[in-house]
PDB file of N, CA and C in Angstrom:
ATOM      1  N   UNK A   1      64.280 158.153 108.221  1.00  0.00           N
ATOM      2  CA  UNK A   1      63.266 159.139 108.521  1.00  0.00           C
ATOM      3  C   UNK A   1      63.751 160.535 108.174  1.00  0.00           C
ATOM      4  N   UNK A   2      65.238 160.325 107.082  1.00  0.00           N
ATOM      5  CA  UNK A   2      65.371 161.719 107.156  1.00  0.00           C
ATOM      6  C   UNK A   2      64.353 162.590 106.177  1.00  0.00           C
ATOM      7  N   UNK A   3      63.789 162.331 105.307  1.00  0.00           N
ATOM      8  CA  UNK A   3      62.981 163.047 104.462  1.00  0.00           C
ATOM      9  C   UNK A   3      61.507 163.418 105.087  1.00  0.00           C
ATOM     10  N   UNK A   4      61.233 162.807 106.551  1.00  0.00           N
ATOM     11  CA  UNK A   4      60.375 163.308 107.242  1.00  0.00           C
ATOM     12  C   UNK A   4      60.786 163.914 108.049  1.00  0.00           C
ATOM     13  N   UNK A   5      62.134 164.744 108.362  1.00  0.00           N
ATOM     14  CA  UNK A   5      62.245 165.838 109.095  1.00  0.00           C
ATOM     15  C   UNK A   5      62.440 167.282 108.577  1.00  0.00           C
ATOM     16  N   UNK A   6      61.132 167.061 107.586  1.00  0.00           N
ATOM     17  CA  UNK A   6      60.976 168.448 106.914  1.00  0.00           C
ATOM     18  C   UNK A   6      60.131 169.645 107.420  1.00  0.00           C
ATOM     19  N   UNK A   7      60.455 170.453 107.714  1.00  0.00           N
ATOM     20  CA  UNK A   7      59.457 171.578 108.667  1.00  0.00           C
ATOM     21  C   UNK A   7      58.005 171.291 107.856  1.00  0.00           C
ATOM     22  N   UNK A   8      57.608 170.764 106.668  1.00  0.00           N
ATOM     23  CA  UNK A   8      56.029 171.044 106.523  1.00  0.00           C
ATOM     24  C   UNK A   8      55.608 170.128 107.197  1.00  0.00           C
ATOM     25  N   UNK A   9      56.269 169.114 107.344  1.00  0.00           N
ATOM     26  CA  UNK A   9      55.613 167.717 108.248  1.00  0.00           C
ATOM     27  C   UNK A   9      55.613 168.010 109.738  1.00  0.00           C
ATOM     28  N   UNK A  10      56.035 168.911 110.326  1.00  0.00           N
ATOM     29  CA  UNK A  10      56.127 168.774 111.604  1.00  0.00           C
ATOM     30  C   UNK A  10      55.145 168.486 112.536  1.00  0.00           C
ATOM     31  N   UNK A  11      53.970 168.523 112.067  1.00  0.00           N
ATOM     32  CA  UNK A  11      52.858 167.989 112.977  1.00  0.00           C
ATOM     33  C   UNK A  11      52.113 166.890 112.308  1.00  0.00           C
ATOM     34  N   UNK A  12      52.177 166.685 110.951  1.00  0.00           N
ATOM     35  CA  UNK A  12      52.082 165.011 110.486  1.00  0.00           C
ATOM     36  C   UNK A  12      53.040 164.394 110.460  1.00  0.00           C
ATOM     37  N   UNK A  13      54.119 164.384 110.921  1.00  0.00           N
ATOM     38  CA  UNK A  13      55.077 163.744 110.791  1.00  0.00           C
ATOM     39  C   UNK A  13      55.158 162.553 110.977  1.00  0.00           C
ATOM     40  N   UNK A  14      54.178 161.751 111.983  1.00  0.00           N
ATOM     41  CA  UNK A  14      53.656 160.625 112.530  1.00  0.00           C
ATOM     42  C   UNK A  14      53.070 159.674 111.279  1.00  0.00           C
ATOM     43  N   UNK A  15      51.886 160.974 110.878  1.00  0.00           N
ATOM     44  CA  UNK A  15      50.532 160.172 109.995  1.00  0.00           C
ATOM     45  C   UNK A  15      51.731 160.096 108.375  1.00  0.00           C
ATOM     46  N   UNK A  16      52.670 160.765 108.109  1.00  0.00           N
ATOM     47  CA  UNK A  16      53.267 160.497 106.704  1.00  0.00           C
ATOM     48  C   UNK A  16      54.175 159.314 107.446  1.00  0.00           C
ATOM     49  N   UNK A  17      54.481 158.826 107.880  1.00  0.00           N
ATOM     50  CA  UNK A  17      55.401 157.961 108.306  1.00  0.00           C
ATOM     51  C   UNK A  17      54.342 156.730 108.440  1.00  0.00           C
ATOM     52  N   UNK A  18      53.650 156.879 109.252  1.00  0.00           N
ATOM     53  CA  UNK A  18      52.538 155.289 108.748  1.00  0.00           C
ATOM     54  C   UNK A  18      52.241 155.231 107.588  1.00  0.00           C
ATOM     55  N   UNK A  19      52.071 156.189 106.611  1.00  0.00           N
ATOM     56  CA  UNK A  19      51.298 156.623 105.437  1.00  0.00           C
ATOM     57  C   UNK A  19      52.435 155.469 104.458  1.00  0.00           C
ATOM     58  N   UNK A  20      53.695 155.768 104.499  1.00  0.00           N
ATOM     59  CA  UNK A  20      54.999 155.145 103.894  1.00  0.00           C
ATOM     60  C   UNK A  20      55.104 153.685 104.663  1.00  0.00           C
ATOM     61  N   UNK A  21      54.721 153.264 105.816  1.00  0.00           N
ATOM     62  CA  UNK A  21      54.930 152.180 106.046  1.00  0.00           C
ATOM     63  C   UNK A  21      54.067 151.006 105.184  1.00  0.00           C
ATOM     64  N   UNK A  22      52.487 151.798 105.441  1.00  0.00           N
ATOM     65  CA  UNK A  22      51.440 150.667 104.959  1.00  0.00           C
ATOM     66  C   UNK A  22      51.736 150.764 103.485  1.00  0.00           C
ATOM     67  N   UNK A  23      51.890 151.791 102.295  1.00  0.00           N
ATOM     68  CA  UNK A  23      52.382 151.618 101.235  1.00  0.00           C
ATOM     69  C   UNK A  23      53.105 150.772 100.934  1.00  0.00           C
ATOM     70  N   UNK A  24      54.005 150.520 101.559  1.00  0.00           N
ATOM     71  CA  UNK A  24      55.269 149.549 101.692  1.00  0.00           C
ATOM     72  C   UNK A  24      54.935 148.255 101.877  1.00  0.00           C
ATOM     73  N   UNK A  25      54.208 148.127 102.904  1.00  0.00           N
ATOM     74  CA  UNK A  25      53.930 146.670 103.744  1.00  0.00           C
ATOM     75  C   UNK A  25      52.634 146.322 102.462  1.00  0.00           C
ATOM     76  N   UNK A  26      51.919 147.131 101.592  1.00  0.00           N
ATOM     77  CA  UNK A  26      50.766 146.787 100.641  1.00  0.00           C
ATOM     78  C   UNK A  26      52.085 146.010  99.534  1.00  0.00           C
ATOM     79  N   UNK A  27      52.733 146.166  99.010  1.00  0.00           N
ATOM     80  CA  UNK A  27      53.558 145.651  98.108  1.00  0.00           C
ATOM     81  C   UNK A  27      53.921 144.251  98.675  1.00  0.00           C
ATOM     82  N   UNK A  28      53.794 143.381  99.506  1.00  0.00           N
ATOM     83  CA  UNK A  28      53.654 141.958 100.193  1.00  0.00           C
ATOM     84  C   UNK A  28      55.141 141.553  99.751  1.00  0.00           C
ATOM     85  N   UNK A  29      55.780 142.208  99.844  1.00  0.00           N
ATOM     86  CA  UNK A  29      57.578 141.804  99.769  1.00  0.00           C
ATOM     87  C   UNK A  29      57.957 141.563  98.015  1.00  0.00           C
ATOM     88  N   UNK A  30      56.898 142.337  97.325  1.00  0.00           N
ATOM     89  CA  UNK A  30      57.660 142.332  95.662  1.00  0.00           C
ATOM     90  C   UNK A  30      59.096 143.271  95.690  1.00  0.00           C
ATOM     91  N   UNK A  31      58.646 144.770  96.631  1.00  0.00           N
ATOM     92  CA  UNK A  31      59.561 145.731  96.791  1.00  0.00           C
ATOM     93  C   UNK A  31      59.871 146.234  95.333  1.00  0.00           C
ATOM     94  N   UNK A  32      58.482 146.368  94.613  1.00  0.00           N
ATOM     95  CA  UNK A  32      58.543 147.347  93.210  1.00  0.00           C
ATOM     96  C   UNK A  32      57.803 148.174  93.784  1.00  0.00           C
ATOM     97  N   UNK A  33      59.163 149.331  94.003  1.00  0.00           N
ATOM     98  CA  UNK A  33      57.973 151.045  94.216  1.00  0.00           C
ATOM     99  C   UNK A  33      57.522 151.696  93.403  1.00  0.00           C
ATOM    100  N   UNK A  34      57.485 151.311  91.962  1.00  0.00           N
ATOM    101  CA  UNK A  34      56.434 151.948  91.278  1.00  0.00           C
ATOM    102  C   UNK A  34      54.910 151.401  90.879  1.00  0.00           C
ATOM    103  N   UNK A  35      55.028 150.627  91.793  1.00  0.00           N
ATOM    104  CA  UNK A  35      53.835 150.409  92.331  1.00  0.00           C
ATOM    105  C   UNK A  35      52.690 151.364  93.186  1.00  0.00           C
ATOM    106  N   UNK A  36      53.464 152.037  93.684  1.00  0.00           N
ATOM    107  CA  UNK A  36      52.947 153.803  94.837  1.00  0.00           C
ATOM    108  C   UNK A  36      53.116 154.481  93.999  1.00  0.00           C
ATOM    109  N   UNK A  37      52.000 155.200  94.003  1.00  0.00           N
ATOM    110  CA  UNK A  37      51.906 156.442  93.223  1.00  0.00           C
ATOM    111  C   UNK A  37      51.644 157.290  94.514  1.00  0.00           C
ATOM    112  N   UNK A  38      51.993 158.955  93.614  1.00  0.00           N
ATOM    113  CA  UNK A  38      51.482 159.519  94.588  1.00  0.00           C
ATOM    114  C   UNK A  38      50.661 161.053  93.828  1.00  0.00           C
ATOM    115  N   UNK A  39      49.233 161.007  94.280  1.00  0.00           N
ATOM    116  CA  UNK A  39      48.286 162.054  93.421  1.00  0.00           C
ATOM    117  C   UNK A  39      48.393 163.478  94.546  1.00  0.00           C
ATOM    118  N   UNK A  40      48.617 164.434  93.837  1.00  0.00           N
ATOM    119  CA  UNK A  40      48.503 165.594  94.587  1.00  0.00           C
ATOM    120  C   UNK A  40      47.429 166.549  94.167  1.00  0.00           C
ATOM    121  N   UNK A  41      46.854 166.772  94.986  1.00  0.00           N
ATOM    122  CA  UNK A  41      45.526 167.553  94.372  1.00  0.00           C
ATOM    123  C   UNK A  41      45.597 169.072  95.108  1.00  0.00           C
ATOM    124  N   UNK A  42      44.592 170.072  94.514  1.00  0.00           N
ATOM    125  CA  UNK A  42      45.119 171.269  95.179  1.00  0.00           C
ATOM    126  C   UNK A  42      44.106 171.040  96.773  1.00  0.00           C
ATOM    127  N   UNK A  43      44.558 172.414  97.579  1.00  0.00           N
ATOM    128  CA  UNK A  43      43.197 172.514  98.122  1.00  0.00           C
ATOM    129  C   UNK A  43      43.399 171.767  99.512  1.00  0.00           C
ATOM    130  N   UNK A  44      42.815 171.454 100.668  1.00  0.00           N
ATOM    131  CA  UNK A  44      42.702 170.898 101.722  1.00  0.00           C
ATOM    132  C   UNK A  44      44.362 170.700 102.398  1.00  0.00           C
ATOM    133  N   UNK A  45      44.280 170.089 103.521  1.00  0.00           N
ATOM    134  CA  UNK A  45      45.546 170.324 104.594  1.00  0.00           C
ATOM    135  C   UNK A  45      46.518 168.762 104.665  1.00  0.00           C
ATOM    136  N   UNK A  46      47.904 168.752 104.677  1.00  0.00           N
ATOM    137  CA  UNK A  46      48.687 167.612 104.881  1.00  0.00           C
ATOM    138  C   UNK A  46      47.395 166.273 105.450  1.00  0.00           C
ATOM    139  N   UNK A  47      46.964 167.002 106.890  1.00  0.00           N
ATOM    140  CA  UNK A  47      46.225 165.845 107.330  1.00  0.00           C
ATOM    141  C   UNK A  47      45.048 165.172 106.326  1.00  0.00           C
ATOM    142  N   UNK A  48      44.737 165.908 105.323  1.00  0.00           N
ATOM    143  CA  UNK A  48      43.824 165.215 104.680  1.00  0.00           C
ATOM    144  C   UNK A  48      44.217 164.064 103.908  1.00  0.00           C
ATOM    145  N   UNK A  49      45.790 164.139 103.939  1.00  0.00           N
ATOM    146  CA  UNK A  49      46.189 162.789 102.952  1.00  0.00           C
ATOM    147  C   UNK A  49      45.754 161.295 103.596  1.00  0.00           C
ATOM    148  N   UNK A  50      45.690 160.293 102.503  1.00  0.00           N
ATOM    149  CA  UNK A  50      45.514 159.183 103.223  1.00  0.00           C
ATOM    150  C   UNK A  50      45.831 158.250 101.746  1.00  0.00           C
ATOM    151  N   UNK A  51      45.849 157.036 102.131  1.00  0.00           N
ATOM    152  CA  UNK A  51      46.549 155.617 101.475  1.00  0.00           C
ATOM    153  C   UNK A  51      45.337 154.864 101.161  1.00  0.00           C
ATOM    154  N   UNK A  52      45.143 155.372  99.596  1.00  0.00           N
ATOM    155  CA  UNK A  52      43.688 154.481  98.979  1.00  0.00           C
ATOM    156  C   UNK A  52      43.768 153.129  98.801  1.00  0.00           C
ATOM    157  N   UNK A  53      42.828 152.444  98.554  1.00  0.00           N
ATOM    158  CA  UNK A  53      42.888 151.074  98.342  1.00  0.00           C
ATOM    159  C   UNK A  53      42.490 150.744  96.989  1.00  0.00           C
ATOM    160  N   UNK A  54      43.020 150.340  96.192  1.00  0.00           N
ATOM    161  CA  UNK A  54      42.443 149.806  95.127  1.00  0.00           C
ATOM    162  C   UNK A  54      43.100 150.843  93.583  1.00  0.00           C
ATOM    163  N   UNK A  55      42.170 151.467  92.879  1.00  0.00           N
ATOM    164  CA  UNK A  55      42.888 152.183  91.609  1.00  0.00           C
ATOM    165  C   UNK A  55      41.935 153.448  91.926  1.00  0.00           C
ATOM    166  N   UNK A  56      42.823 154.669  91.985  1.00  0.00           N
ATOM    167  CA  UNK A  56      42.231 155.954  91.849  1.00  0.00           C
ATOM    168  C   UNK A  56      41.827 156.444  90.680  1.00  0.00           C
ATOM    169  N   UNK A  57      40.338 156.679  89.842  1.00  0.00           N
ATOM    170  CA  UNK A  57      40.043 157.005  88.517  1.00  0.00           C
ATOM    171  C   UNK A  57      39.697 158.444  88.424  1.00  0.00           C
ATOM    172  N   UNK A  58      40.273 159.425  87.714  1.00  0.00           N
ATOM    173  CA  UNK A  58      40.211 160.661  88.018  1.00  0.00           C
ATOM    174  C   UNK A  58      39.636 161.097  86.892  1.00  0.00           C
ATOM    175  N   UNK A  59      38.685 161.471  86.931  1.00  0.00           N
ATOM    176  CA  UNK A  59      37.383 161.929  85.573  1.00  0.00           C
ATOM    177  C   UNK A  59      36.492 163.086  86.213  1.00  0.00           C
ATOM    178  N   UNK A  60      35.988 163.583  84.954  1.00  0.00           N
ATOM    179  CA  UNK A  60      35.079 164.697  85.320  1.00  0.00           C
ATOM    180  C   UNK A  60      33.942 164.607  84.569  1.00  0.00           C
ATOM    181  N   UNK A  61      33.150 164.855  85.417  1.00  0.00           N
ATOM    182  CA  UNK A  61      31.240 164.653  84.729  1.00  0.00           C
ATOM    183  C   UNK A  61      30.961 165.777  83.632  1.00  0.00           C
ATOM    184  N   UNK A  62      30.830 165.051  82.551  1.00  0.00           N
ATOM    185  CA  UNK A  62      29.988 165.810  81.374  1.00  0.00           C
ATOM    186  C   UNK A  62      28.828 166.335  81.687  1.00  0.00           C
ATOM    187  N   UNK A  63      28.869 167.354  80.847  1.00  0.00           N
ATOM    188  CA  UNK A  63      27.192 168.214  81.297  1.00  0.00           C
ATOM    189  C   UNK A  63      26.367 166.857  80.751  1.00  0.00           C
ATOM    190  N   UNK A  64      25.021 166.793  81.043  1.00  0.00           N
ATOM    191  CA  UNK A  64      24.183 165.920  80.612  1.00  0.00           C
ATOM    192  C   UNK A  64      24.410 164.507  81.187  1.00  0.00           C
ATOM    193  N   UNK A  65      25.436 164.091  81.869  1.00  0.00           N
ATOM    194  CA  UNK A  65      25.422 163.013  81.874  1.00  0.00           C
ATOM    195  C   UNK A  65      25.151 162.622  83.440  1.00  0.00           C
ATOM    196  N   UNK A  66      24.884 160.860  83.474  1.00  0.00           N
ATOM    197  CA  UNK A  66      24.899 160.863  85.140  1.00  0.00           C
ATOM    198  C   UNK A  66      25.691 160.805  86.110  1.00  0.00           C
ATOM    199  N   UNK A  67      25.270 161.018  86.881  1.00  0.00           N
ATOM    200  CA  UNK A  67      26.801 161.174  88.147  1.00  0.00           C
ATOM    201  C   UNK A  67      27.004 160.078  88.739  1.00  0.00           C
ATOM    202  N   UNK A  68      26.139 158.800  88.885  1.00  0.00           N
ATOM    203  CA  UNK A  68      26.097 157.976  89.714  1.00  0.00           C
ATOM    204  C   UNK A  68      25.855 156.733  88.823  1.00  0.00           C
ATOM    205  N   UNK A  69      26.007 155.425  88.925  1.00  0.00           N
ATOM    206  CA  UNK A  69      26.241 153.829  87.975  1.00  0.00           C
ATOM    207  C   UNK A  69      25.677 153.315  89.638  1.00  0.00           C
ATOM    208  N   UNK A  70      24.925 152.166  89.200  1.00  0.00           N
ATOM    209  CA  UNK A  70      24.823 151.113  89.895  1.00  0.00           C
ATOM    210  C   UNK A  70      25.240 149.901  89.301  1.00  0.00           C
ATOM    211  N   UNK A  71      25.893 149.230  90.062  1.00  0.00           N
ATOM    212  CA  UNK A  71      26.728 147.707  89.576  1.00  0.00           C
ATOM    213  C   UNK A  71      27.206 148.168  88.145  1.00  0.00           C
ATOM    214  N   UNK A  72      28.421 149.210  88.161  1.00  0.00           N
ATOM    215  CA  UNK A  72      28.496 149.397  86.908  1.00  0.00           C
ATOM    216  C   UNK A  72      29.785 147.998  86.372  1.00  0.00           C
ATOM    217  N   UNK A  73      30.001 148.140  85.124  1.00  0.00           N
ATOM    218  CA  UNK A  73      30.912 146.848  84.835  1.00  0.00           C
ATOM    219  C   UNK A  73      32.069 148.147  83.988  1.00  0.00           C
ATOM    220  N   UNK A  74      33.360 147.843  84.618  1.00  0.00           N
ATOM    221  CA  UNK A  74      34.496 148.419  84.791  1.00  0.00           C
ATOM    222  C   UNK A  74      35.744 147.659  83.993  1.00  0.00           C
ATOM    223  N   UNK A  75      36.274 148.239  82.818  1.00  0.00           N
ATOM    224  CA  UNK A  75      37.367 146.846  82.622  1.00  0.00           C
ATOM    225  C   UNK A  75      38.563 148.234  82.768  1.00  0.00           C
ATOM    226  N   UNK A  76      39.441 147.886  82.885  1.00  0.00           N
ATOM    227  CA  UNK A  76      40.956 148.507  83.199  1.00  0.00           C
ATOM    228  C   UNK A  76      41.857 148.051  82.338  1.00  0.00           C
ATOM    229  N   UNK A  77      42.603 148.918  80.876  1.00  0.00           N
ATOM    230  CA  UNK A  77      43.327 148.345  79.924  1.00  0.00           C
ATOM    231  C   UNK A  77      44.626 149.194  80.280  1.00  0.00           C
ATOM    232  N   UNK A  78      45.771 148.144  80.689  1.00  0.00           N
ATOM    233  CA  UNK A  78      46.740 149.075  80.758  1.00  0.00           C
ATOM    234  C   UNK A  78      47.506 148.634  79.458  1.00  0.00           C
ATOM    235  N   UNK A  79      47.561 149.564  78.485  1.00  0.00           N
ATOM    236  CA  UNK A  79      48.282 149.252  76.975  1.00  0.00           C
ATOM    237  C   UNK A  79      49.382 150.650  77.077  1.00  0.00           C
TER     238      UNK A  79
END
């Protein structure tokens, strides 16, 4: 826990410490950590962090286009 006794954590210190457990415990005993990523975005407070599920897709809406897909069909190429 020493890298959570950093003065910015001092009042999440709790929620980053579950935050690292369930990351951990999501890897089901492969114990490949580059598996966790970690996205930093500007803007909002420590407490806003949280442990997504699934793949984070980070895009930005073209003028003209729509903002919203229903049942869209998604393929994921990691090359």
């Amino acid at each position: 826990m020493t890298t959570l006794s950093s003065k910015l954590l001092k009042s999440e210190r709790e929620q980053f410490a579950q935050l690292a457990v369930d990351a951990v415990l999501r890897l089901k005993g492969t114990g490949n950590m580059d598996y966790i990523k970690i996205i930093k975005k500007p803007g909002g407070t420590l407490g806003d962090s949280y442990l997504a599920d699934g793949l984070v897709l980070q895009k930005t809406i073209a003028t003209g286009c729509e903002r919203s897909k229903v049942n869209p069909k998604v393929m994921v190429a990691n090359t």
